[in-house]
Protein backbone atom coordinates (compact mmCIF):
# COMPACT_ATOMS: atom_id res chain seq x y z
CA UNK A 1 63.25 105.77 -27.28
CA UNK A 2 59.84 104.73 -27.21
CA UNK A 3 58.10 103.23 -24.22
CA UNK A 4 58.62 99.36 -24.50
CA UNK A 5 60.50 99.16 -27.76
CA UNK A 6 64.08 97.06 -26.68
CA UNK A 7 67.25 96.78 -29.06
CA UNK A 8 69.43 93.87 -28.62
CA UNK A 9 73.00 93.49 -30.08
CA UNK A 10 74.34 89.91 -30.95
CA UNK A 11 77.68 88.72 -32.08
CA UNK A 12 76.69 85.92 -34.57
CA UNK A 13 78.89 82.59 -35.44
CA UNK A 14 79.86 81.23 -38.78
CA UNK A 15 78.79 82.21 -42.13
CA UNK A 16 75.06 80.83 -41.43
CA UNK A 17 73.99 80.55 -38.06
CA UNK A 18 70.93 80.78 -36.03
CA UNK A 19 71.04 82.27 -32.55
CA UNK A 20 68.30 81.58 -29.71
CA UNK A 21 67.04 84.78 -28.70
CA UNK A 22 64.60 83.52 -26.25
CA UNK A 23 66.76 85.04 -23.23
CA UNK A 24 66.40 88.15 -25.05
CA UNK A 25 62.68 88.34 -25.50
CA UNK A 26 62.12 87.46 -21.90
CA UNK A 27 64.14 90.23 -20.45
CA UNK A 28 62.08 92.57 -22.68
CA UNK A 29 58.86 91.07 -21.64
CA UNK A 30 59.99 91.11 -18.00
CA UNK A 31 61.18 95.17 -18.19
CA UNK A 32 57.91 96.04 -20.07
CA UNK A 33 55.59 94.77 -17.32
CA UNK A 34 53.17 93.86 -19.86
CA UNK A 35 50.90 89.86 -19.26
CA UNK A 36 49.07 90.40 -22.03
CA UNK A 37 49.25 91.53 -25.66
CA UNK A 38 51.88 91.07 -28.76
CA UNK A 39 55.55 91.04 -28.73
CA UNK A 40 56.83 91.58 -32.48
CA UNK A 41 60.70 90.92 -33.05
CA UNK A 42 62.03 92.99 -36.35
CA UNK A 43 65.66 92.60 -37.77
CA UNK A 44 66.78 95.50 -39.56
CA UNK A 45 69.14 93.39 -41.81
CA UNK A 46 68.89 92.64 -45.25
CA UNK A 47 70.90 89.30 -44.82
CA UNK A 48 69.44 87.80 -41.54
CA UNK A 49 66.20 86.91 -40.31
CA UNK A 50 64.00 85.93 -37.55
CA UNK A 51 62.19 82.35 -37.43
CA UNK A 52 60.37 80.55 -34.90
CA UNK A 53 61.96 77.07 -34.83
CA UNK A 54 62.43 73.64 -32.95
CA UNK A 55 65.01 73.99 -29.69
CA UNK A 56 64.85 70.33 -28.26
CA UNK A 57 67.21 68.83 -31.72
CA UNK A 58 70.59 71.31 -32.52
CA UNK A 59 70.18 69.16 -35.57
CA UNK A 60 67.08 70.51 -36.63
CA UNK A 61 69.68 73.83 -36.92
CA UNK A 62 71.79 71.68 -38.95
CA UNK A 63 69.30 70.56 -41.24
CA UNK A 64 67.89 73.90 -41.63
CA UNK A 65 71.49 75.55 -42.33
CA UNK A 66 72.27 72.91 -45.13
CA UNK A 67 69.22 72.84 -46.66
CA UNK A 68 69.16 76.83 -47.57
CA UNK A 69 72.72 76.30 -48.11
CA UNK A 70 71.77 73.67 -50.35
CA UNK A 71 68.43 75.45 -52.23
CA UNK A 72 70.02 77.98 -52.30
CA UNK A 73 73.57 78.43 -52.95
CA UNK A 74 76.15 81.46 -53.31
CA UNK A 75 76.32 81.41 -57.25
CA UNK A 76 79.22 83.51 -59.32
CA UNK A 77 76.51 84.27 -61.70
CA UNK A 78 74.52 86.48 -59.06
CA UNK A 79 75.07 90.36 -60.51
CA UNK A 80 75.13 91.67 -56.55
CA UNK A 81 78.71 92.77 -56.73
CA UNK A 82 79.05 91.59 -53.41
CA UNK A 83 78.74 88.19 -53.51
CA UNK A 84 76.26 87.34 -50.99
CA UNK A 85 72.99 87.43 -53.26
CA UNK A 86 72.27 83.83 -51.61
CA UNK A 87 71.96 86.12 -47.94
CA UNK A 88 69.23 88.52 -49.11
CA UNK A 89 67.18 85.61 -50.97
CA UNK A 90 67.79 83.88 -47.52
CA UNK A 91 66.35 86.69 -45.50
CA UNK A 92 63.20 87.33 -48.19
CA UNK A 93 61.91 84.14 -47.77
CA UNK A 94 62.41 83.85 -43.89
CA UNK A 95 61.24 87.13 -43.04
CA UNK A 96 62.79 89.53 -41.01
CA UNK A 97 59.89 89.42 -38.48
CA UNK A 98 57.71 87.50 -35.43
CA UNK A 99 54.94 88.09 -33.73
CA UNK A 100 54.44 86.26 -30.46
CA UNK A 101 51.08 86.88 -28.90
CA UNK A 102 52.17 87.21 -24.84
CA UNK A 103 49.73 85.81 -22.24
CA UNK A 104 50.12 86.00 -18.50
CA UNK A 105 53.31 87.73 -18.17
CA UNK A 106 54.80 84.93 -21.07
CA UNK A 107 55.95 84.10 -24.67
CA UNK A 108 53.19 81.57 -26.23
CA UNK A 109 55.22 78.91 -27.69
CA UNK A 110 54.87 75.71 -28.32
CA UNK A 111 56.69 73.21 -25.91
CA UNK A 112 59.37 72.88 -28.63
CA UNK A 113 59.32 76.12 -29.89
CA UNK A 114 62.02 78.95 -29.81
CA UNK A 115 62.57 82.10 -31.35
CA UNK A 116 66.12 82.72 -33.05
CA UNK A 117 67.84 85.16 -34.96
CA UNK A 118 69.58 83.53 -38.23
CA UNK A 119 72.32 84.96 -40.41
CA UNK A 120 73.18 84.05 -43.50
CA UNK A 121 76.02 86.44 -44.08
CA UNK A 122 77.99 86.27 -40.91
CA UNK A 123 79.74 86.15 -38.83
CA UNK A 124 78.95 89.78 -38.02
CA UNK A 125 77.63 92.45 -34.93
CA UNK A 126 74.12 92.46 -35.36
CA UNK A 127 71.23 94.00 -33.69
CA UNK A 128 67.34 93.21 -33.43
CA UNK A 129 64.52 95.34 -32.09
CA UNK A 130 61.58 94.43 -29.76
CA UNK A 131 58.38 95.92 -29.76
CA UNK A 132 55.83 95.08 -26.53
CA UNK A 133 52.06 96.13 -27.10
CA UNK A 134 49.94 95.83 -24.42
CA UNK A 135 46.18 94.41 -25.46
């Protein structure tokens, strides 16, 4: 595996739910050694993204859940053969990356600011990858 590139597995909750993966990102950081540089955060899922987000409120989750839920909502007329079209428009639109620029040995985030993984096609094993670049 390359030098500083981390893979985490999650078990996710629910058929939408987001999942704080700061505890994550700050073991990575802290085994990487690096203080300064970039920290980019890929999911390699076509139904789940990554999103930087408000941790103080677990309504703001709520309200974030029911309004793609609400925007954008599992039709029958969606030809995916599936039937979870409304996932990968989810994860299109969210983006299945982050880059956090790292300064002094940290993540810099806003004071309200968190970084979570969110499925829309759950719940399900997942995984996410961490890349450290020092700079």
């Amino acid at each position: 595996m390359s030098q500083n590139l981390f893979t985490y597995r999650i078990q996710t909750s629910g058929k939408q739910s987001l999942t704080n993966i700061d505890v994550y990102l700050e073991d990575a950081l802290a085994k990487s050694g690096v203080k300064d540089g970039i920290m980019v955060v890929f999911c390699p899922h076509t139904t789940a993204a990554i999103t930087i987000n408000e941790n103080a409120d677990p309504d703001v989750q709520k309200d974030l859940n029911w309004g793609y839920t609400d925007t954008f909502p599992n039709k029958g007329s969606y030809h995916h053969v599936e039937g979870n079209s409304d996932a990968h428009i989810k994860s299109s639109l969210t983006g299945v990356s982050e880059t956090i620029i790292v300064t002094e040995g940290r993540m810099l985030l806003g004071i309200w600011q968190s970084i979570y993984f969110w499925d829309y096609d759950g719940p399900r094993n997942r995984k996410f990858h961490v890349k450290i670049i020092a700079g």
